[in-house]
C-alpha atoms as a PDB file:
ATOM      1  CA  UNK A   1     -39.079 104.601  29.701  1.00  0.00           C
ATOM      2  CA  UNK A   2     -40.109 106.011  26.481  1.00  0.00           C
ATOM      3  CA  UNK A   3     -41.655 103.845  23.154  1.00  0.00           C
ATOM      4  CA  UNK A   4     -42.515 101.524  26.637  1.00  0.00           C
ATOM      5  CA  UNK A   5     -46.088 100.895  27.944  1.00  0.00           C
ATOM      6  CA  UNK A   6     -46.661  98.880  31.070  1.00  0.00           C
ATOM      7  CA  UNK A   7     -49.853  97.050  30.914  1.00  0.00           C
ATOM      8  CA  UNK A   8     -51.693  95.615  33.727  1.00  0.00           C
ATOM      9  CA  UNK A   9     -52.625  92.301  32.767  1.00  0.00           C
ATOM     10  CA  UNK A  10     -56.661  92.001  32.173  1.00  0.00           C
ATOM     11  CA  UNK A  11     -56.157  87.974  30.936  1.00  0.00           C
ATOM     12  CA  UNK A  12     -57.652  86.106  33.378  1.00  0.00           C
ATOM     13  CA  UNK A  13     -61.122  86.817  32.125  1.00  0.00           C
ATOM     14  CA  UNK A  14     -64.087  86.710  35.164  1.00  0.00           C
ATOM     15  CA  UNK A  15     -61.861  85.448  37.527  1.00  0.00           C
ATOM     16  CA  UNK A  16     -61.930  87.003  41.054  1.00  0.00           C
ATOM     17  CA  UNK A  17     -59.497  88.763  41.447  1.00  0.00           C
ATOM     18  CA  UNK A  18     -56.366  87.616  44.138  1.00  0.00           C
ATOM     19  CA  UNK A  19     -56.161  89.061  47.228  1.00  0.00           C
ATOM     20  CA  UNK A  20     -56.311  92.978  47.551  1.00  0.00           C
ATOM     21  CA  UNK A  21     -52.502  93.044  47.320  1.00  0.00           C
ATOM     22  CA  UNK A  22     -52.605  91.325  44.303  1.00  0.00           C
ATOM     23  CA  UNK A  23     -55.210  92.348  42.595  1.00  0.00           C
ATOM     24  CA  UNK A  24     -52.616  93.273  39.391  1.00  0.00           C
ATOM     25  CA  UNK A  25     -51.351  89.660  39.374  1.00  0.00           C
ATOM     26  CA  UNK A  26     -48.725  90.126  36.537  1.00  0.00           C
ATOM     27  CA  UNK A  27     -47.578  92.785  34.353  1.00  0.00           C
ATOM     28  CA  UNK A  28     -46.641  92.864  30.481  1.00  0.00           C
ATOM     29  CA  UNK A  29     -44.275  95.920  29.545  1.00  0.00           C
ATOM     30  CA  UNK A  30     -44.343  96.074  26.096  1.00  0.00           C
ATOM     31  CA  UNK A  31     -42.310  98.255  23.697  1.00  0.00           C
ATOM     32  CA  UNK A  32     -44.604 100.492  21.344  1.00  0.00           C
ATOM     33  CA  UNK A  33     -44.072  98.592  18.663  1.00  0.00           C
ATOM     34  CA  UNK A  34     -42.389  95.368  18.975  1.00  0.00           C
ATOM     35  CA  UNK A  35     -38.934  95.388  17.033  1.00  0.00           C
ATOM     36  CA  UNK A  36     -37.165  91.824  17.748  1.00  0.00           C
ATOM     37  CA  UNK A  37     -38.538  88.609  17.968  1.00  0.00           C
ATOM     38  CA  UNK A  38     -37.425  88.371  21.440  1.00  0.00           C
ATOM     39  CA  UNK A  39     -40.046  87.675  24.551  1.00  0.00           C
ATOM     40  CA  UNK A  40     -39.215  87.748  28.247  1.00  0.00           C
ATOM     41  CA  UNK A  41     -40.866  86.467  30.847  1.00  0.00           C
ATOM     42  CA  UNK A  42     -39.654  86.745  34.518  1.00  0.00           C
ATOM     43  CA  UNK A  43     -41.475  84.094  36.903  1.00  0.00           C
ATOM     44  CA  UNK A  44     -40.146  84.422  39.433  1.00  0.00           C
ATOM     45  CA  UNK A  45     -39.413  88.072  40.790  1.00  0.00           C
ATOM     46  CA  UNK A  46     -42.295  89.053  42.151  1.00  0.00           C
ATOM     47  CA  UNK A  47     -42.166  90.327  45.584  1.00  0.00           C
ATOM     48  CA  UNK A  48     -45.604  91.459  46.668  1.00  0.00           C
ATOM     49  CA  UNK A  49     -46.224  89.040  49.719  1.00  0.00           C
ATOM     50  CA  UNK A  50     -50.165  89.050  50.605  1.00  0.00           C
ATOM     51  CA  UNK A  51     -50.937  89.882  54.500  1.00  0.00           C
ATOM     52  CA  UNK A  52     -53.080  86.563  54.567  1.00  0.00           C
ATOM     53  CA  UNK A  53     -50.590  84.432  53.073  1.00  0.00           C
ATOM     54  CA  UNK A  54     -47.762  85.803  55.108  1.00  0.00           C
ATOM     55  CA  UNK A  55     -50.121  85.230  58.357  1.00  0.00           C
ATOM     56  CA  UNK A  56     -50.823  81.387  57.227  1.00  0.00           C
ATOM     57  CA  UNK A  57     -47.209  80.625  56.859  1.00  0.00           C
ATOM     58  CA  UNK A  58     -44.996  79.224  60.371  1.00  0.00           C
ATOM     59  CA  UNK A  59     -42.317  80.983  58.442  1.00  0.00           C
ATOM     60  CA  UNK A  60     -41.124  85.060  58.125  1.00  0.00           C
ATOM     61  CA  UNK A  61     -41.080  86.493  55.564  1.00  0.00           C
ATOM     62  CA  UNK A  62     -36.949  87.024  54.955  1.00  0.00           C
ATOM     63  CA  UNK A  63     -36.961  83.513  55.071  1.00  0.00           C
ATOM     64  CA  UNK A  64     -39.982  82.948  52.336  1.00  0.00           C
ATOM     65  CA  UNK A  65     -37.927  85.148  50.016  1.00  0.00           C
ATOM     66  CA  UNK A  66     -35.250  83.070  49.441  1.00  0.00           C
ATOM     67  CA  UNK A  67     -37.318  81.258  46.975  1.00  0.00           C
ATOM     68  CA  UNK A  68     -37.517  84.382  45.014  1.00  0.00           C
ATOM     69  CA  UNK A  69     -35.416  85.774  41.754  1.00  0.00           C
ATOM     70  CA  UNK A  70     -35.515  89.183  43.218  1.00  0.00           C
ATOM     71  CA  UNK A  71     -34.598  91.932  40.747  1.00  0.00           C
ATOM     72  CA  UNK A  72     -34.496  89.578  37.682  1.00  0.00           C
ATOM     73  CA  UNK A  73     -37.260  91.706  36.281  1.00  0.00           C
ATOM     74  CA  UNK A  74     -34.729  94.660  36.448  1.00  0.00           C
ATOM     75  CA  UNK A  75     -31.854  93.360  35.167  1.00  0.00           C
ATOM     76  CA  UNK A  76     -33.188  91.877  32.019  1.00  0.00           C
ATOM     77  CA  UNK A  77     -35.218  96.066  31.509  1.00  0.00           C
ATOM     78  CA  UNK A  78     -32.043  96.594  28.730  1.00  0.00           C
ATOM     79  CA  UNK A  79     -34.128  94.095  26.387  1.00  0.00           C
ATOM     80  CA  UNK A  80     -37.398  95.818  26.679  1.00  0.00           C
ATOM     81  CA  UNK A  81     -35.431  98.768  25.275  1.00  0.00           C
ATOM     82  CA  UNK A  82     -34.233  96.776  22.603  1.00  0.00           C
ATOM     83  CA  UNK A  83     -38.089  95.969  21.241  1.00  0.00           C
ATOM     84  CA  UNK A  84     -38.885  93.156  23.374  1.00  0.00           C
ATOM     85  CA  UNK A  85     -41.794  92.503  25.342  1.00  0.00           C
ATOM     86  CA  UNK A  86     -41.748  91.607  29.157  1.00  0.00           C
ATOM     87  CA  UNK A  87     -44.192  89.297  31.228  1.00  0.00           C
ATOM     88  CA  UNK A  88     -43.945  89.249  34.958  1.00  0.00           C
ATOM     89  CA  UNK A  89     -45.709  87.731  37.953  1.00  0.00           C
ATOM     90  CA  UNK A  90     -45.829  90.642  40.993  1.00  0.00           C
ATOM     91  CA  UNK A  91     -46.644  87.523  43.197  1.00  0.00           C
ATOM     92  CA  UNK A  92     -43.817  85.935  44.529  1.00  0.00           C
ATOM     93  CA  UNK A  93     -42.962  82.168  43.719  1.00  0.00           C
ATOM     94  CA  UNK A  94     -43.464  80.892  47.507  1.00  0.00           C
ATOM     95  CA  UNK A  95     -47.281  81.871  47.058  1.00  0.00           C
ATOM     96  CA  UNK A  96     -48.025  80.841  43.245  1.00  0.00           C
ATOM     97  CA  UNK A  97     -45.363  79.173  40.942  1.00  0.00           C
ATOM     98  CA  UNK A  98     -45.899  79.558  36.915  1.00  0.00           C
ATOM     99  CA  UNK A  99     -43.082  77.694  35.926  1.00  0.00           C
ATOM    100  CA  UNK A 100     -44.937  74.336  36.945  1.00  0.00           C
ATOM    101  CA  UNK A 101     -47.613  72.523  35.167  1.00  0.00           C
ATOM    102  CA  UNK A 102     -50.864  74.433  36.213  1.00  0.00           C
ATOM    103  CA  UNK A 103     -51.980  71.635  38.932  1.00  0.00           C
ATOM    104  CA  UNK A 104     -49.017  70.158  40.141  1.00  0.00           C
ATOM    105  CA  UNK A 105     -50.396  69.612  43.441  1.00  0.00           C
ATOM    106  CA  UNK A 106     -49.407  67.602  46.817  1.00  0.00           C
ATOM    107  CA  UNK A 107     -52.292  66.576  48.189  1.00  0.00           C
ATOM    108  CA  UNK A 108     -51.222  66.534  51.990  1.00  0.00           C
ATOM    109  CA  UNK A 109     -50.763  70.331  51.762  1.00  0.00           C
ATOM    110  CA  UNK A 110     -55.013  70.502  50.962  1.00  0.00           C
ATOM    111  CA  UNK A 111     -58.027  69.984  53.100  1.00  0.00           C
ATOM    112  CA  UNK A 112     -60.510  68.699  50.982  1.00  0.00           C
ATOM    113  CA  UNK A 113     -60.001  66.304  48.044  1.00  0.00           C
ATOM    114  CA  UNK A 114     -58.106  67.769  44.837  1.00  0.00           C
ATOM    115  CA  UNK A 115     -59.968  67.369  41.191  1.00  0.00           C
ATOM    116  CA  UNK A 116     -58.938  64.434  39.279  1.00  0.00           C
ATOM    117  CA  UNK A 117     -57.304  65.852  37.137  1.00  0.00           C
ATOM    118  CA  UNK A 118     -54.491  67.078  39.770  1.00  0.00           C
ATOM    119  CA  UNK A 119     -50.684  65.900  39.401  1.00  0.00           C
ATOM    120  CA  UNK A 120     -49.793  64.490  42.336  1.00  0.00           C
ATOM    121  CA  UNK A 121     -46.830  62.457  41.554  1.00  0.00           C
ATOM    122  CA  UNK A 122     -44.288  64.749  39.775  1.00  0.00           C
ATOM    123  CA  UNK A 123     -40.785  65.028  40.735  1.00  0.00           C
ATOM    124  CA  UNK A 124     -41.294  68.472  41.492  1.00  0.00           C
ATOM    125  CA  UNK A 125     -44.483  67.767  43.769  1.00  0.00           C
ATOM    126  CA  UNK A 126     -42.243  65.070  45.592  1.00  0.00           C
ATOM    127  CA  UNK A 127     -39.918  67.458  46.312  1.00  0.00           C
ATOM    128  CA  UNK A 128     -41.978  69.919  47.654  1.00  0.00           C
ATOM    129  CA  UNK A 129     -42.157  72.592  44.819  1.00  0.00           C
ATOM    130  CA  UNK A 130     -45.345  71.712  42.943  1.00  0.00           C
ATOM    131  CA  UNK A 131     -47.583  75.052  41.471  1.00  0.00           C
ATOM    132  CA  UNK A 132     -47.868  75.763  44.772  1.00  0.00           C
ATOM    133  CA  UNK A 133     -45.340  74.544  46.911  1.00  0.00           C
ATOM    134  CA  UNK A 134     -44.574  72.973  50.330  1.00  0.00           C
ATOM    135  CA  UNK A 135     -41.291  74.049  50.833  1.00  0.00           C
ATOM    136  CA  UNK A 136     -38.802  77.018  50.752  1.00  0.00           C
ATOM    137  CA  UNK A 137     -35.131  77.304  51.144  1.00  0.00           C
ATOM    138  CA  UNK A 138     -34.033  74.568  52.986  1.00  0.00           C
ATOM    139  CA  UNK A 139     -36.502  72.335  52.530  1.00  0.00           C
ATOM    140  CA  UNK A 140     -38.804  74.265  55.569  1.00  0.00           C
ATOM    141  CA  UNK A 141     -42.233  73.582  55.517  1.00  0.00           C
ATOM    142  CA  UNK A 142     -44.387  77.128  54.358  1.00  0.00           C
ATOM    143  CA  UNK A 143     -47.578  76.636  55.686  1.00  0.00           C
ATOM    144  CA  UNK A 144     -48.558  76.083  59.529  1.00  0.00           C
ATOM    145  CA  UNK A 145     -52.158  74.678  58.349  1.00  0.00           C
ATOM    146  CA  UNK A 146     -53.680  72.770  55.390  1.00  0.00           C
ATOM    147  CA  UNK A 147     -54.650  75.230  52.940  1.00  0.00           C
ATOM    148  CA  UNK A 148     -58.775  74.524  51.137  1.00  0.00           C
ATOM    149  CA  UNK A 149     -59.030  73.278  47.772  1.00  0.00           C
ATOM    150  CA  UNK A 150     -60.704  75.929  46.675  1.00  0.00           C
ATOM    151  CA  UNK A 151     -58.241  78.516  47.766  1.00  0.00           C
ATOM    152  CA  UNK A 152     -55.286  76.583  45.935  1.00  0.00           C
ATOM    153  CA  UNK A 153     -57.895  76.489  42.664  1.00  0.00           C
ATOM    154  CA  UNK A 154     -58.169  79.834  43.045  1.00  0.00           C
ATOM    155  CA  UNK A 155     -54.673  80.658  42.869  1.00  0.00           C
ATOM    156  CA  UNK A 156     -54.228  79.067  39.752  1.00  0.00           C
ATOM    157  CA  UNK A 157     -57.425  80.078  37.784  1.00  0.00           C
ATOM    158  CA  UNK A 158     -56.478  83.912  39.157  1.00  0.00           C
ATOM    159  CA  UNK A 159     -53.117  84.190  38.562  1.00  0.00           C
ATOM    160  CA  UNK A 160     -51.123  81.134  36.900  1.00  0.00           C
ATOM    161  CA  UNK A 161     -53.519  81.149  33.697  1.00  0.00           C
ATOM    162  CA  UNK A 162     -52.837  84.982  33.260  1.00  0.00           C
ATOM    163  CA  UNK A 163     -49.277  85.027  32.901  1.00  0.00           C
ATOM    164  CA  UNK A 164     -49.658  82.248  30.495  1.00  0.00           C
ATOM    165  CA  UNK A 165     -52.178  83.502  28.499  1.00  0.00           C
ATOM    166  CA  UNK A 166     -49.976  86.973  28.755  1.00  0.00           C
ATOM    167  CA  UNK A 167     -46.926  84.405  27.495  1.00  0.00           C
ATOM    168  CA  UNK A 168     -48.780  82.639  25.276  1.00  0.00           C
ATOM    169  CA  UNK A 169     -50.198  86.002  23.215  1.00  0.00           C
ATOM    170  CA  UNK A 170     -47.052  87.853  23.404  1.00  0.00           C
ATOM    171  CA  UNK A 171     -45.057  84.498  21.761  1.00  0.00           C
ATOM    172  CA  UNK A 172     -47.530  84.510  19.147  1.00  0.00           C
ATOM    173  CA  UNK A 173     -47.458  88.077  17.933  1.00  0.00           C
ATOM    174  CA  UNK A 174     -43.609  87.693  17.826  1.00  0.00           C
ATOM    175  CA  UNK A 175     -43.733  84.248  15.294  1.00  0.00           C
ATOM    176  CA  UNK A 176     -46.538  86.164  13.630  1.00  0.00           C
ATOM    177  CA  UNK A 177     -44.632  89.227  12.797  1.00  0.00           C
ATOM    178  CA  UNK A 178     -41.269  87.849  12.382  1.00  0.00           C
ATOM    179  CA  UNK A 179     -41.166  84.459  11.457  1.00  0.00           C
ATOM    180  CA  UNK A 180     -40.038  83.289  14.839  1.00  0.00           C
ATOM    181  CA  UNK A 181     -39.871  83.929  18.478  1.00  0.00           C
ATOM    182  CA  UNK A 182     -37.257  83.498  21.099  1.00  0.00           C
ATOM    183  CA  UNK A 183     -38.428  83.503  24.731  1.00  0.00           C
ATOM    184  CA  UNK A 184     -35.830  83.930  27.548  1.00  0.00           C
ATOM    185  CA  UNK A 185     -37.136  82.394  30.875  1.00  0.00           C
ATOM    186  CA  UNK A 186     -35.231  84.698  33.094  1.00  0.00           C
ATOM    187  CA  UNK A 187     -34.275  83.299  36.587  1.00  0.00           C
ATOM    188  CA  UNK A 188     -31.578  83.484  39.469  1.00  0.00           C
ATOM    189  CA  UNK A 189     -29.823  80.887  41.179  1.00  0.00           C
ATOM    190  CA  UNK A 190     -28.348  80.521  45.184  1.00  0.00           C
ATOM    191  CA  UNK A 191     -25.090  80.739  45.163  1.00  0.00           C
ATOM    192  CA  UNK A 192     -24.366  77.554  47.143  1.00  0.00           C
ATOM    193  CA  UNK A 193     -25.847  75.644  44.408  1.00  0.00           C
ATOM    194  CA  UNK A 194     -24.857  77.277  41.502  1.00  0.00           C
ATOM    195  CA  UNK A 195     -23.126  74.413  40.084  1.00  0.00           C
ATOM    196  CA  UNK A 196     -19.414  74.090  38.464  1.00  0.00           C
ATOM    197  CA  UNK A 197     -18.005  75.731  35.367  1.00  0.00           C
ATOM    198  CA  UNK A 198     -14.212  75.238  34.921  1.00  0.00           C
ATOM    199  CA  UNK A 199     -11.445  73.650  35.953  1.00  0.00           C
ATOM    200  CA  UNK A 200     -10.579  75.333  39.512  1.00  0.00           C
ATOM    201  CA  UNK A 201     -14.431  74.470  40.331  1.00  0.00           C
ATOM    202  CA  UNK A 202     -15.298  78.277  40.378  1.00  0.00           C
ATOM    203  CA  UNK A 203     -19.113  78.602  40.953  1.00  0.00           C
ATOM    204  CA  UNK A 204     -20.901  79.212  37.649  1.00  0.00           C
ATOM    205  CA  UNK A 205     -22.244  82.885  37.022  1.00  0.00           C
ATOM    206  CA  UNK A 206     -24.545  81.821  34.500  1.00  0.00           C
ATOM    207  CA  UNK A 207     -26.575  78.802  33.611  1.00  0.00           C
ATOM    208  CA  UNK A 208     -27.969  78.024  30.468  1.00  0.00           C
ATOM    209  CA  UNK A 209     -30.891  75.608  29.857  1.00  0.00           C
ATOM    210  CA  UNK A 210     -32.457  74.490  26.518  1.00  0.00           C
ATOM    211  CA  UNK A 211     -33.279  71.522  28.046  1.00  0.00           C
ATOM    212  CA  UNK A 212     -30.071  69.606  25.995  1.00  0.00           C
ATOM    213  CA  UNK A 213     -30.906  70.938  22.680  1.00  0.00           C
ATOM    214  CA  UNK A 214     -34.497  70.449  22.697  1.00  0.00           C
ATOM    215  CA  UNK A 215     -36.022  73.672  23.328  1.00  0.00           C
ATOM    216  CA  UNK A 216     -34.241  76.320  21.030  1.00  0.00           C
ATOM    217  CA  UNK A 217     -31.828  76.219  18.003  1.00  0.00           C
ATOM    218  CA  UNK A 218     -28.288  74.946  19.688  1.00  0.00           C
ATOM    219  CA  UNK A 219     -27.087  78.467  17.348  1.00  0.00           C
ATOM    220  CA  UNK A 220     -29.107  80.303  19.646  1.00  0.00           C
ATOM    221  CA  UNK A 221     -27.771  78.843  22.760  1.00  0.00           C
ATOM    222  CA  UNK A 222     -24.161  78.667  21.537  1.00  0.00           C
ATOM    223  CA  UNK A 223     -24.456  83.017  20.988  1.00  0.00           C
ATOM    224  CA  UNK A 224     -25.827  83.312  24.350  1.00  0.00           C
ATOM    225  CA  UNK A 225     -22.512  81.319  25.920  1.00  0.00           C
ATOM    226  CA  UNK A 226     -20.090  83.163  23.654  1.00  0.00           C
ATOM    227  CA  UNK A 227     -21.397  86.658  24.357  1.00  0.00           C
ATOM    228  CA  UNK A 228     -21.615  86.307  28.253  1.00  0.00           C
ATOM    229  CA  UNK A 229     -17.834  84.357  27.752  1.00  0.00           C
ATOM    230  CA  UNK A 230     -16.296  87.284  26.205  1.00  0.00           C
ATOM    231  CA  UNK A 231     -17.949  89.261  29.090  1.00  0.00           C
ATOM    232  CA  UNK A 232     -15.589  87.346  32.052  1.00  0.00           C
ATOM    233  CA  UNK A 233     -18.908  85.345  33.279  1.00  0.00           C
ATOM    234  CA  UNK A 234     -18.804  81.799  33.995  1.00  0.00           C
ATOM    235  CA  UNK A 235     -21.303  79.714  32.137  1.00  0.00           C
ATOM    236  CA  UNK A 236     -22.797  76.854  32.739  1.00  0.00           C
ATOM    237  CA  UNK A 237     -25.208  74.530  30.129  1.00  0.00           C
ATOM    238  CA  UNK A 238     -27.814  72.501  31.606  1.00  0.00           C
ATOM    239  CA  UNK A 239     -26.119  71.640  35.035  1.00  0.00           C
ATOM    240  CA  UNK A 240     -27.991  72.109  37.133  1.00  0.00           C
ATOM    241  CA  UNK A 241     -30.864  73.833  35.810  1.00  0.00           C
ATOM    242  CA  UNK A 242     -31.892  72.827  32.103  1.00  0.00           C
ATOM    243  CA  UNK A 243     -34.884  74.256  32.005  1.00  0.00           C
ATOM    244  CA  UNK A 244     -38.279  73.877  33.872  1.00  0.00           C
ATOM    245  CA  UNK A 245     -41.922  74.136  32.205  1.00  0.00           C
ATOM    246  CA  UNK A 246     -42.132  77.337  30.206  1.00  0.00           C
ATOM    247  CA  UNK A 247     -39.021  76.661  28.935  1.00  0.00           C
ATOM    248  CA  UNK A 248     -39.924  72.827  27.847  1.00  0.00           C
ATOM    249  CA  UNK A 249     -43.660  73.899  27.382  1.00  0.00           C
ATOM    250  CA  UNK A 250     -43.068  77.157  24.884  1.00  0.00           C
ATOM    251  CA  UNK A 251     -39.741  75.957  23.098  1.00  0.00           C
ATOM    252  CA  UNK A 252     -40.695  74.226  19.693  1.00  0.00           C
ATOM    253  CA  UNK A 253     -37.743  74.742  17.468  1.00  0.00           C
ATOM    254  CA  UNK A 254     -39.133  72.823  14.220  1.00  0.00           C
ATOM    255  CA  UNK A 255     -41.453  75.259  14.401  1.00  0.00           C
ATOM    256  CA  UNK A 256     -39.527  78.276  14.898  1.00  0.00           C
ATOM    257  CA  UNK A 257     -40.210  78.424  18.955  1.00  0.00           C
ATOM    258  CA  UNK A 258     -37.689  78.361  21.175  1.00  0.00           C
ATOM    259  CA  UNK A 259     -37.254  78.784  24.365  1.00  0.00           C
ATOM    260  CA  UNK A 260     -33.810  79.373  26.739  1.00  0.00           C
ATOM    261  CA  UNK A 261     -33.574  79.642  30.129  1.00  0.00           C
ATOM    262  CA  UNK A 262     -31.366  82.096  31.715  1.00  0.00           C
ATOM    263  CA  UNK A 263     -30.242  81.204  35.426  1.00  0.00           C
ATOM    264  CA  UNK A 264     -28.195  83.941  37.294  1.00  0.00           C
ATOM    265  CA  UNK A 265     -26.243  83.285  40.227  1.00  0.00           C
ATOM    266  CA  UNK A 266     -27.445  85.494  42.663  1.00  0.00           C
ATOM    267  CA  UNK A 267     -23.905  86.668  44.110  1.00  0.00           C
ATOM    268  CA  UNK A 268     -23.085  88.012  41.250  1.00  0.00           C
ATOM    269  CA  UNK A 269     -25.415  90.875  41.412  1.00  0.00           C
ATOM    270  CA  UNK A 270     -27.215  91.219  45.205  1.00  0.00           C
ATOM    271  CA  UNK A 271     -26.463  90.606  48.869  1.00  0.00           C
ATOM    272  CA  UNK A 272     -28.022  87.441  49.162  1.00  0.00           C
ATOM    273  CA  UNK A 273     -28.422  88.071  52.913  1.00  0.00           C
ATOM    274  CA  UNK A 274     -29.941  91.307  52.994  1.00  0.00           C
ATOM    275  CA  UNK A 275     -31.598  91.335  49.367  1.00  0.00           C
ATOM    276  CA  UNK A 276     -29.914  94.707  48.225  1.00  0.00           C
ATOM    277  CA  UNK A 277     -28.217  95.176  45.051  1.00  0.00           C
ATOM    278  CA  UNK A 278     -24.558  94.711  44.572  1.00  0.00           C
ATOM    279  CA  UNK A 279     -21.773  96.596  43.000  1.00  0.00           C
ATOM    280  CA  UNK A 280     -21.811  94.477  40.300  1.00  0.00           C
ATOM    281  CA  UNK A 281     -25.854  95.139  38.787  1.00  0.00           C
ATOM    282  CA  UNK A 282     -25.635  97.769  36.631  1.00  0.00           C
ATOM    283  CA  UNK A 283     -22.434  96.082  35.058  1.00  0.00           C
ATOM    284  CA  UNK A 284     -24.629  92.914  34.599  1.00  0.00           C
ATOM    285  CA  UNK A 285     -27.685  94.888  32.933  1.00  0.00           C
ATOM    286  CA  UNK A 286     -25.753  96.856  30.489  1.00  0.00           C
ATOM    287  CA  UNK A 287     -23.723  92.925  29.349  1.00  0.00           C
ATOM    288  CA  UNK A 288     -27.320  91.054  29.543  1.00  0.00           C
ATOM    289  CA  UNK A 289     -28.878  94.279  27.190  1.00  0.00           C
ATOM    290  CA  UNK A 290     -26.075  93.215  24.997  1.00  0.00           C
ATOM    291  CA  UNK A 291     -26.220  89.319  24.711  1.00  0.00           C
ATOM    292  CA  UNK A 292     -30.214  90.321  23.771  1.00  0.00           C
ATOM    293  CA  UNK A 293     -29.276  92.517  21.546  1.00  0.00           C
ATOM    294  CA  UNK A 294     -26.715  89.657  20.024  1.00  0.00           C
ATOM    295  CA  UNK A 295     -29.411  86.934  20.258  1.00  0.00           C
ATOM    296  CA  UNK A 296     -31.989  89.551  18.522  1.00  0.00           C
ATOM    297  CA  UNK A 297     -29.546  89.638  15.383  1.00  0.00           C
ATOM    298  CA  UNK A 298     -28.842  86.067  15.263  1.00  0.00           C
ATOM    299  CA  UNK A 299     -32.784  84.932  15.266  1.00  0.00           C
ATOM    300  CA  UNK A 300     -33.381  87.670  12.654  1.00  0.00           C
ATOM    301  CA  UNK A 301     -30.078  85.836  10.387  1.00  0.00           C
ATOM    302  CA  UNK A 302     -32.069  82.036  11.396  1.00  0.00           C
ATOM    303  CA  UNK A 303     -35.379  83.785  10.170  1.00  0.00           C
ATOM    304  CA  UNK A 304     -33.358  85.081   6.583  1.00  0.00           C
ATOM    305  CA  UNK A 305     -31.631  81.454   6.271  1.00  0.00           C
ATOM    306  CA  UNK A 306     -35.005  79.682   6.951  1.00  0.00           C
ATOM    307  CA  UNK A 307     -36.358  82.199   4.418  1.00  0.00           C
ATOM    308  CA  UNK A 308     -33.687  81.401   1.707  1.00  0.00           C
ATOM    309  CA  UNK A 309     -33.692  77.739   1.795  1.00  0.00           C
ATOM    310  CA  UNK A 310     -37.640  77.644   1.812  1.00  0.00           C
END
């Protein structure tokens, strides 16, 4: 893609690298010059799935993707065109989840005792789904063994504090250089729980999350809805996704952070059985290309407002 550079992700310092399949953890495509104040990041689409972990799990590996956003990385590509810059994880989320505080941790997944300063009594780590989770799909158990300590440490340090220093830096060059910035946590949903948007109870397309208001500018959010509406797509706010860590963790809107999660359901654009692309996904990258390009122009008129009334 031209005025695009694709660069492989050198933020997690000494750190020893994953395993060899992963030893580019994430990615950050960035435009050649930045021209919106919009940042992506896409957690959850990474489908590289390590030999070792695949061989430690009682499950196969169809059934450890179904935990994965696959293709989200692709569909959102019409933004990077626009000037925005992309982080993703190439890990998938069954192995190493980035949308979770960095040490969400259950402890009877471990062998060996966990640092103090561990979560262990989240929601999500009662659920199963802590930074590294317990369960997939239907709530079936990932791992045939305990796993170390050190290997879950490892994990994190190696490729969790990457992607958010990669999210982190890329957030802060936006506000820097334009006043602002406007992440969009990219995701996809099952179908089967995709929630319900309208009166016939039709399955929502499209779920947004800004965590009721807190996490971006309700102007932002209410663009977002309009331009996907005049598009035919269902949308959903908050119900039942309104937004997980990154969104709650990098959306400030006093000060001109915000955040807004973007959950798609996954029959709109794949064959959820056979993880193939549908008829539907170029249709649904050329509309989500244009609700960033709509969401660029309204930050930049928030950014000239701000401006005047300062």
């Amino acid at each position: 893609m031209a005025g695009v550079r694709t660069i492989i992700s050198g933020e997690a310092g000494e750190t020893a690298p994953l395993e060899p399949e992963l030893a580019t953890p994430i990615e950050v495509v960035e435009p050649v010059g930045p021209s919106c104040p919009l940042v992506l990041s896409s957690p959850h689409s990474g489908a590289i799935y390590p030999r070792r972990f695949l061989a430690s799990s009682r499950l196969d590996a169809a059934t450890l993707r179904r935990s994965e956003d696959a293709f989200v990385d692709e569909l959102f590509a019409g933004a990077v065109a626009l000037g925005a810059p992309m982080a993703r994880a190439r890990f998938p989320r069954a192995y190493l989840d980035v949308n979770r505080e960095p040490y969400e941790l259950d402890p009877r997944m471990f062998e060996g005792k966990l640092p103090a300063h561990v979560n262990t009594r989240s929601l999500r780590v009662a659920a199963g789904l802590g930074t590294i989770a317990r369960l997939v799909a239907e709530s079936q158990e990932i791992y045939a063994r305990r796993m170390p300590v050190a290997e879950a440490l490892h994990r994190i340090e190696a490729g969790y504090r990457p992607y958010h220093a990669a999210l982190r830096r890329l957030t802060q060059q936006a506000h820097k250089r334009f006043g602002l910035a406007v992440l969009l946590d990219c995701h996809s949903m099952p179908s089967h729980v995709a929630g319900v948007a309208g009166p016939d109870g039709a399955k929502a397309d499209i779920v947004l999350g800004d965590r009721f208001g807190m996490s971006c500018d309700p102007e932002l959010t209410a663009v977002a809805e309009a331009e996907l509406r005049k598009r035919g797509y269902l949308v959903q706010r908050n119900k039942p996704y309104a937004g997980g860590f990154i969104t709650e963790h990098y959306g400030h809107p006093a000060s001109h952070l915000h955040a807004l999660q973007i959950e798609i359901n996954r029959a709109v654009y794949m064959n959820e059985a056979t993880y193939q692309r549908g008829p539907r996904f170029a249709a649904l990258a050329d509309d989500l290309a244009d609700v960033a390009r709509a969401l660029a122009d309204c930050a930049n008129g928030l950014t000239s407002w701000r401006a005047a009334a300062e």
